[in-house]
Protein backbone atom coordinates (compact mmCIF):
# COMPACT_ATOMS: atom_id res chain seq x y z
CA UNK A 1 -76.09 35.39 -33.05
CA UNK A 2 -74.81 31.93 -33.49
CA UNK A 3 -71.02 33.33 -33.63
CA UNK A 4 -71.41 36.13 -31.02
CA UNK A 5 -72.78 33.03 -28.28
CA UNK A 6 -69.84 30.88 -29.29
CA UNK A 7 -67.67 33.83 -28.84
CA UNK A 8 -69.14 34.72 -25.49
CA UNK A 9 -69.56 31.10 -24.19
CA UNK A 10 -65.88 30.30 -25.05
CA UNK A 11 -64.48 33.65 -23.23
CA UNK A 12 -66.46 32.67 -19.67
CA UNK A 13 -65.16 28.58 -20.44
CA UNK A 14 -61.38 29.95 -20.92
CA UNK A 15 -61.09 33.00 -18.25
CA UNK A 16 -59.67 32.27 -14.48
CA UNK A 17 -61.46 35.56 -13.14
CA UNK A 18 -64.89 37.09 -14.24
CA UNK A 19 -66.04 40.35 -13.92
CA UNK A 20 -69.76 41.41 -13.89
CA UNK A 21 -70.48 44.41 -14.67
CA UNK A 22 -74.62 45.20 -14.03
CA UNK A 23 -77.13 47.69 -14.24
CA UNK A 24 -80.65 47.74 -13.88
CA UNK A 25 -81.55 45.72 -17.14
CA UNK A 26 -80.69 42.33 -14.89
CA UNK A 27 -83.37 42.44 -12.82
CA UNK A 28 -86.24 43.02 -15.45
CA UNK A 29 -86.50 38.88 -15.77
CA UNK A 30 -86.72 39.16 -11.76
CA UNK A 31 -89.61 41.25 -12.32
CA UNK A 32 -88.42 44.20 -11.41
CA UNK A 33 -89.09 47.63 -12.87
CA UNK A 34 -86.89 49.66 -15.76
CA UNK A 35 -87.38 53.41 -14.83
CA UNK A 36 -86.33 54.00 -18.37
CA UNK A 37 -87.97 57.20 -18.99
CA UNK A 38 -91.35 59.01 -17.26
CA UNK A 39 -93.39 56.14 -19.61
CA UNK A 40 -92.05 53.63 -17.40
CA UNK A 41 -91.63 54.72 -14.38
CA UNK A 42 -95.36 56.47 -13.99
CA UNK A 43 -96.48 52.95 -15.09
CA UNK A 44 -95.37 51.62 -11.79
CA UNK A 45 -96.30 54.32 -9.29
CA UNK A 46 -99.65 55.78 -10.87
CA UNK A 47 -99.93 58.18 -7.72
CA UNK A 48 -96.89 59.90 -8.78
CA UNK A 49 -98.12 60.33 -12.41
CA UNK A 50 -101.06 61.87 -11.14
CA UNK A 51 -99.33 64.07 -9.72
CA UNK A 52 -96.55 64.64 -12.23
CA UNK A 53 -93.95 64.15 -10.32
CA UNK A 54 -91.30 62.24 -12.36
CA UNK A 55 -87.91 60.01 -11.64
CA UNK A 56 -85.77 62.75 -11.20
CA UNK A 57 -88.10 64.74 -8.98
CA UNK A 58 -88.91 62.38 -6.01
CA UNK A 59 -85.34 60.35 -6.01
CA UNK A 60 -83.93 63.36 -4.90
CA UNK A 61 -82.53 64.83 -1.14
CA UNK A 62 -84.84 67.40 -1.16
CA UNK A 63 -87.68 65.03 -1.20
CA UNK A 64 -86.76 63.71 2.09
CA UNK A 65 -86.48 67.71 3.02
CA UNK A 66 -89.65 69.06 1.92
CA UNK A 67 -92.34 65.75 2.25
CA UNK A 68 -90.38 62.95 3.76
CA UNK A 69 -93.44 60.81 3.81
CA UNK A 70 -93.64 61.03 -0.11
CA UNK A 71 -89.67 59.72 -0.71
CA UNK A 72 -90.52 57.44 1.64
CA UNK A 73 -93.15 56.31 0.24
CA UNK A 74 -91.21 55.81 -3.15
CA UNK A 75 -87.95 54.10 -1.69
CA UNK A 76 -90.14 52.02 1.24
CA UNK A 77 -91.97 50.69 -1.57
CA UNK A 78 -88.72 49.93 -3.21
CA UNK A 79 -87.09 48.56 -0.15
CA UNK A 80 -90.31 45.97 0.22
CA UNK A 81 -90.25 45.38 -3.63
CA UNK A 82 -86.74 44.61 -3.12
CA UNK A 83 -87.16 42.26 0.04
CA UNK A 84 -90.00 40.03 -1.84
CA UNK A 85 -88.11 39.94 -5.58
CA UNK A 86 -86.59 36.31 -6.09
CA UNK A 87 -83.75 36.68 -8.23
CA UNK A 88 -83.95 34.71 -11.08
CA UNK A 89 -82.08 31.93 -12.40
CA UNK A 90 -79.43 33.97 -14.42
CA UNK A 91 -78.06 35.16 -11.37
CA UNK A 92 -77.25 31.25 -10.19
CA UNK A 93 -75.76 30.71 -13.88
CA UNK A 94 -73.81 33.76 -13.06
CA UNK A 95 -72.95 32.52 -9.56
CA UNK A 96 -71.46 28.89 -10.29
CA UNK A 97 -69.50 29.97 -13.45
CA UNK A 98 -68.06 32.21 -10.62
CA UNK A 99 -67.15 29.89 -8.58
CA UNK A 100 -65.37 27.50 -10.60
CA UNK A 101 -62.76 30.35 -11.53
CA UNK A 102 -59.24 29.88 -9.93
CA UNK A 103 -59.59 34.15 -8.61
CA UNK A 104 -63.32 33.63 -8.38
CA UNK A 105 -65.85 36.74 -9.44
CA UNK A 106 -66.56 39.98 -8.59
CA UNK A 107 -69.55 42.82 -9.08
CA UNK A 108 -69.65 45.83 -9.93
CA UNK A 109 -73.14 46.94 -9.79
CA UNK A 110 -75.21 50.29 -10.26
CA UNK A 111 -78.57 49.00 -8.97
CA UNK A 112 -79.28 49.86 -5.08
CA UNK A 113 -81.21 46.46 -5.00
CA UNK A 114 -79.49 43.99 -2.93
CA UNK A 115 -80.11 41.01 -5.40
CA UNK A 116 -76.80 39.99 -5.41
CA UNK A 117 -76.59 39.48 -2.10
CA UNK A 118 -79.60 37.51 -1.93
CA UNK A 119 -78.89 35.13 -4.76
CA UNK A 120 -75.80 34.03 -2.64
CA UNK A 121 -72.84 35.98 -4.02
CA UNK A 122 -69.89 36.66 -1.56
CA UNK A 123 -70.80 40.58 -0.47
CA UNK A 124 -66.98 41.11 0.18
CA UNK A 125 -66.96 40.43 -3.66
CA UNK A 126 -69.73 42.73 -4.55
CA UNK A 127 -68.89 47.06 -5.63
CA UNK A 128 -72.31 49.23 -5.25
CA UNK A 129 -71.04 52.33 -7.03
CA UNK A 130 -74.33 54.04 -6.43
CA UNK A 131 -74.57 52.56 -2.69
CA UNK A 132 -77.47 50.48 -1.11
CA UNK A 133 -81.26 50.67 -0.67
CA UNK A 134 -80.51 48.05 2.28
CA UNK A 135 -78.46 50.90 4.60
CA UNK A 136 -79.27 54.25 5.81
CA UNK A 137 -77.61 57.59 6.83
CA UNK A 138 -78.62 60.69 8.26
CA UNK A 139 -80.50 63.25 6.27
CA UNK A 140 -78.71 65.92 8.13
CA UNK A 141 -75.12 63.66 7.88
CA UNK A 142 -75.02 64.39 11.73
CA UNK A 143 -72.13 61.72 11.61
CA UNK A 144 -70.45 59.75 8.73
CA UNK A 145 -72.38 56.67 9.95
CA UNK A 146 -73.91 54.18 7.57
CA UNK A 147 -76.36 51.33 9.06
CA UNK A 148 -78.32 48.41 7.98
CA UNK A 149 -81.89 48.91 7.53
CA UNK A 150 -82.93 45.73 8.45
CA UNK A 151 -84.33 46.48 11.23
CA UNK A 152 -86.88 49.14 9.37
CA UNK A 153 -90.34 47.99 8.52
CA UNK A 154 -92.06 51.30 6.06
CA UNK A 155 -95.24 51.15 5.55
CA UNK A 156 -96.65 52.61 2.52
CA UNK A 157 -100.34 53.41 1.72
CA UNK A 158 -100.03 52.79 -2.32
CA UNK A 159 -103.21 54.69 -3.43
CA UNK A 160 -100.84 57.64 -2.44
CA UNK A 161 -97.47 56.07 -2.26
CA UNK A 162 -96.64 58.02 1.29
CA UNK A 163 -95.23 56.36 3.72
CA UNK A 164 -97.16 56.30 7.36
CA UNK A 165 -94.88 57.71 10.56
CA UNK A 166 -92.70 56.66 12.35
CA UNK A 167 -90.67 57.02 9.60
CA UNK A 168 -86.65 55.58 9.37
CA UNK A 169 -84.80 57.88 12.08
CA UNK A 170 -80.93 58.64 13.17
CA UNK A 171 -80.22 56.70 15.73
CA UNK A 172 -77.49 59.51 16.83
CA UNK A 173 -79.61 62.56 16.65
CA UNK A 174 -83.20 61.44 15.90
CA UNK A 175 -83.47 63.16 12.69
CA UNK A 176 -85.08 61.63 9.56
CA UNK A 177 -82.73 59.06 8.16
CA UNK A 178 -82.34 58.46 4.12
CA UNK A 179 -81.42 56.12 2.07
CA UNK A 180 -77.29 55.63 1.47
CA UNK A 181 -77.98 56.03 -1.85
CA UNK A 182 -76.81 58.40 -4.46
CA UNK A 183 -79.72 60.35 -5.53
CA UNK A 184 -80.13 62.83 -8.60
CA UNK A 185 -78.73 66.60 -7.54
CA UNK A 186 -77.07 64.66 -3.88
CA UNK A 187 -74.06 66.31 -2.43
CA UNK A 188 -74.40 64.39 0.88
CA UNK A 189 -74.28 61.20 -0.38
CA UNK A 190 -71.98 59.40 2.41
CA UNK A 191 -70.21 57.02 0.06
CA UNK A 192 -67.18 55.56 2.48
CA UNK A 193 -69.04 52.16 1.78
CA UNK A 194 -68.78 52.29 -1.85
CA UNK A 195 -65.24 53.35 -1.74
CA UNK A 196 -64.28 50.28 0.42
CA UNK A 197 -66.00 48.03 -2.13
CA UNK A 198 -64.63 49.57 -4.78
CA UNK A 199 -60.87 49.55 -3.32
CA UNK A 200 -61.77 45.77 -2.08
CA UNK A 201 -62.55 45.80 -6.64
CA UNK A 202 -59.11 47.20 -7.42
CA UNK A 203 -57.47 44.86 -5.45
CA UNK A 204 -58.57 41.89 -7.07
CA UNK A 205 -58.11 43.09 -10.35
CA UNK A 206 -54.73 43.54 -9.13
CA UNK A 207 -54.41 40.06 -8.09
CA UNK A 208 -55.83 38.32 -11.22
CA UNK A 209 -53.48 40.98 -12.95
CA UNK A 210 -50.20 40.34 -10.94
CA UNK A 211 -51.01 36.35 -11.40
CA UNK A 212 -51.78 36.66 -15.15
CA UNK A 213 -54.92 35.56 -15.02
CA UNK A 214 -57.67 35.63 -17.96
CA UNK A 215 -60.02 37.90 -17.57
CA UNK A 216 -63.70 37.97 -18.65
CA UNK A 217 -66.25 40.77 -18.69
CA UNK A 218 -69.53 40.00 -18.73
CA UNK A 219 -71.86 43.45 -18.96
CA UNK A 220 -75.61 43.06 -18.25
CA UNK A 221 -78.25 46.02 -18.86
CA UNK A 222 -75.94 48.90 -18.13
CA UNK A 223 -77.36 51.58 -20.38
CA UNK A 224 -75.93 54.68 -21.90
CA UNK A 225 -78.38 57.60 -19.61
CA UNK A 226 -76.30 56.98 -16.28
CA UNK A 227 -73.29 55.38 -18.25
CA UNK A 228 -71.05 54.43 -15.05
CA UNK A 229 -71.05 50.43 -15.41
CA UNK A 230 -70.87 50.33 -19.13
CA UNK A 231 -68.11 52.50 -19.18
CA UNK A 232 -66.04 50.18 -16.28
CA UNK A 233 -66.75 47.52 -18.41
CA UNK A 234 -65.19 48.78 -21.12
CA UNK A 235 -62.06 50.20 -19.13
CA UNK A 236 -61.51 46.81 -17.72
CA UNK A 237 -62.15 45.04 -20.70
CA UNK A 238 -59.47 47.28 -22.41
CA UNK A 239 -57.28 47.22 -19.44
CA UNK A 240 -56.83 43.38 -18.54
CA UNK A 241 -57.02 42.62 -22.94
CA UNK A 242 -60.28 40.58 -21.97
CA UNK A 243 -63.39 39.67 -24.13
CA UNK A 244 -66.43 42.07 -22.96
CA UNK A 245 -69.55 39.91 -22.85
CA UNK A 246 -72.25 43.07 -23.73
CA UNK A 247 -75.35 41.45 -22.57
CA UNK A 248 -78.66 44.55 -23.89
CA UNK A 249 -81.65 43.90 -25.84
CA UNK A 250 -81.31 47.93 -27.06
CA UNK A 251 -77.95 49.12 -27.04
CA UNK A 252 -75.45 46.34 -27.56
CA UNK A 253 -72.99 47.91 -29.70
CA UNK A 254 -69.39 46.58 -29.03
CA UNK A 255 -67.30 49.30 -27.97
CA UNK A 256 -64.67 51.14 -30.47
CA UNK A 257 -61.45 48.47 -29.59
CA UNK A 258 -61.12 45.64 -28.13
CA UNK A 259 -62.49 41.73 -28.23
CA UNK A 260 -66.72 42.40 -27.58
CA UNK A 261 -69.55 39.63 -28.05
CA UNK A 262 -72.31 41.57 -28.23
CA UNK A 263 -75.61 39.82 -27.50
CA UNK A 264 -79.04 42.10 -27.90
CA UNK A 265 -80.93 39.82 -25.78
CA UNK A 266 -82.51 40.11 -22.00
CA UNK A 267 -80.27 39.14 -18.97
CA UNK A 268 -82.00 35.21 -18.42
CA UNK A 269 -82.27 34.77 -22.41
CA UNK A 270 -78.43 35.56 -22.74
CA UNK A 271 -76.94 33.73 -19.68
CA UNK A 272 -79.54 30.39 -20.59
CA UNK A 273 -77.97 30.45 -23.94
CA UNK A 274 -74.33 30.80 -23.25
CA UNK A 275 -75.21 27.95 -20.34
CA UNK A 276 -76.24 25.46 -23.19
CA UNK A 277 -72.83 25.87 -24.85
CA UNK A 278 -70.29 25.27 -21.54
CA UNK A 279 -69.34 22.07 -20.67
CA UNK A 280 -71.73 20.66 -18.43
């Protein structure tokens, strides 16, 4: 891969603007789990492989309809998972080479995790195309309102993985509050958040466009199954004539057109390599 690191460390040393495109595969070096198939996902919550419930079944609105202690019990575990990950140094690497762009970075990200965020990036700079894990709406989308679950505190009895009452409530009408997240089978998904991040996205494209600015794309385990991020990397990458950094230790096959370094490696193997080959 000697050639495809040059190729990727001199598209990030030459571009005024970088895009990062992420999915879940950039927070497996965080320690964070890959629900990549029933194998993987059973491996982290037993309870619900005992009881056959997979992925698809419990990350679901009717979940939080028919035993809202159980999906609460799966996404409060999540949400404290999330609040005690550190993310790891890749997403530092990913920060300063950022920084010293003349139009800066942005995300565009389909993980729910909030690890952006907490590894210091700008969250005015930051898309969530599949919303947050860190904000709430009504079950029963009494009102379009979205709120910060900061204030929650779930706790979840793991030998079961339910969550114990009082669980997250509407603060308008009292009724059980979810996740703003887009689940599997979810038509009341409020995304209004998502949209503003993503028009806040546009617009800076627009900027680096307008200004002529070099783009970069770097894409980090976004996988083909839920194929949103790897296919708005490859849009963008087409779009602005930019190099698209493909970052996946199982699928890293450059696109059809366009300028790709593909690198089938993990997310803090990649960006530690391409770091040894910028100018210090």
């Amino acid at each position: 891969m000697t050639q495809e690191l040059a190729d990727a460390a001199n598209a990030i040393c030459d571009a005024d603007a970088l895009l990062i495109c992420a999915g879940a595969g950039i927070g497996v070096d965080s320690g964070l789990p890959d629900f990549r198939g029933n194998a993987g996902f059973w491996k982290a919550y037993p309870p619900l492989a005992d009881a056959g419930i997979a992925f698809t079944d419990i990350a679901t609105p009717d979940r939080f309809h028919t035993h809202p202690a159980l999906a609460w019990g799966f996404y409060g575990h999540r949400l404290n998972l999330y609040r005690a990950t550190v993310p790891h140094e890749g997403f530092a690497l990913l920060k300063r080479w950022a920084d010293a762009k003349p139009f800066g970075g942005f995300v565009f990200t389909s993980n729910v995790d909030g690890q952006f965020q907490k590894a210091g990036f700008d969250p005015a700079r930051i898309a969530e195309c599949h919303g947050s894990l860190h904000h709430l709406q009504c079950l029963y989308n009494c009102s379009p309102e979205i709120w910060s679950a900061d204030a929650e505190s779930v706790i979840v009895d793991e030998r079961t993985c339910t969550a114990t009452a009082p669980l997250p409530h509407c603060p308008n009408c009292g009724q059980i509050a979810r996740p703003n997240v887009l689940m599997f089978n979810d038509w009341g998904w409020q995304h209004a958040r998502s949209s503003e991040q993503e028009a806040e996205l546009e617009s800076w494209l627009q900027e680096v466009r307008d200004n002529r600015g070099n783009l970069a794309v770097i894409e980090i385990g976004a996988g083909r199954d839920i194929p949103t991020v790897r296919l708005l990397a490859e849009r963008m990458a087409q779009v602005m004539e930019a190099v698209l950094v493909r970052i996946n230790p199982r699928d890293c096959v450059p696109p059809g057109a366009g300028k790709c370094a593909p690198l089938p490696l993990g997310a803090m193997d990649a960006l530690t390599r391409i770091a040894a080959l910028l100018p210090k």
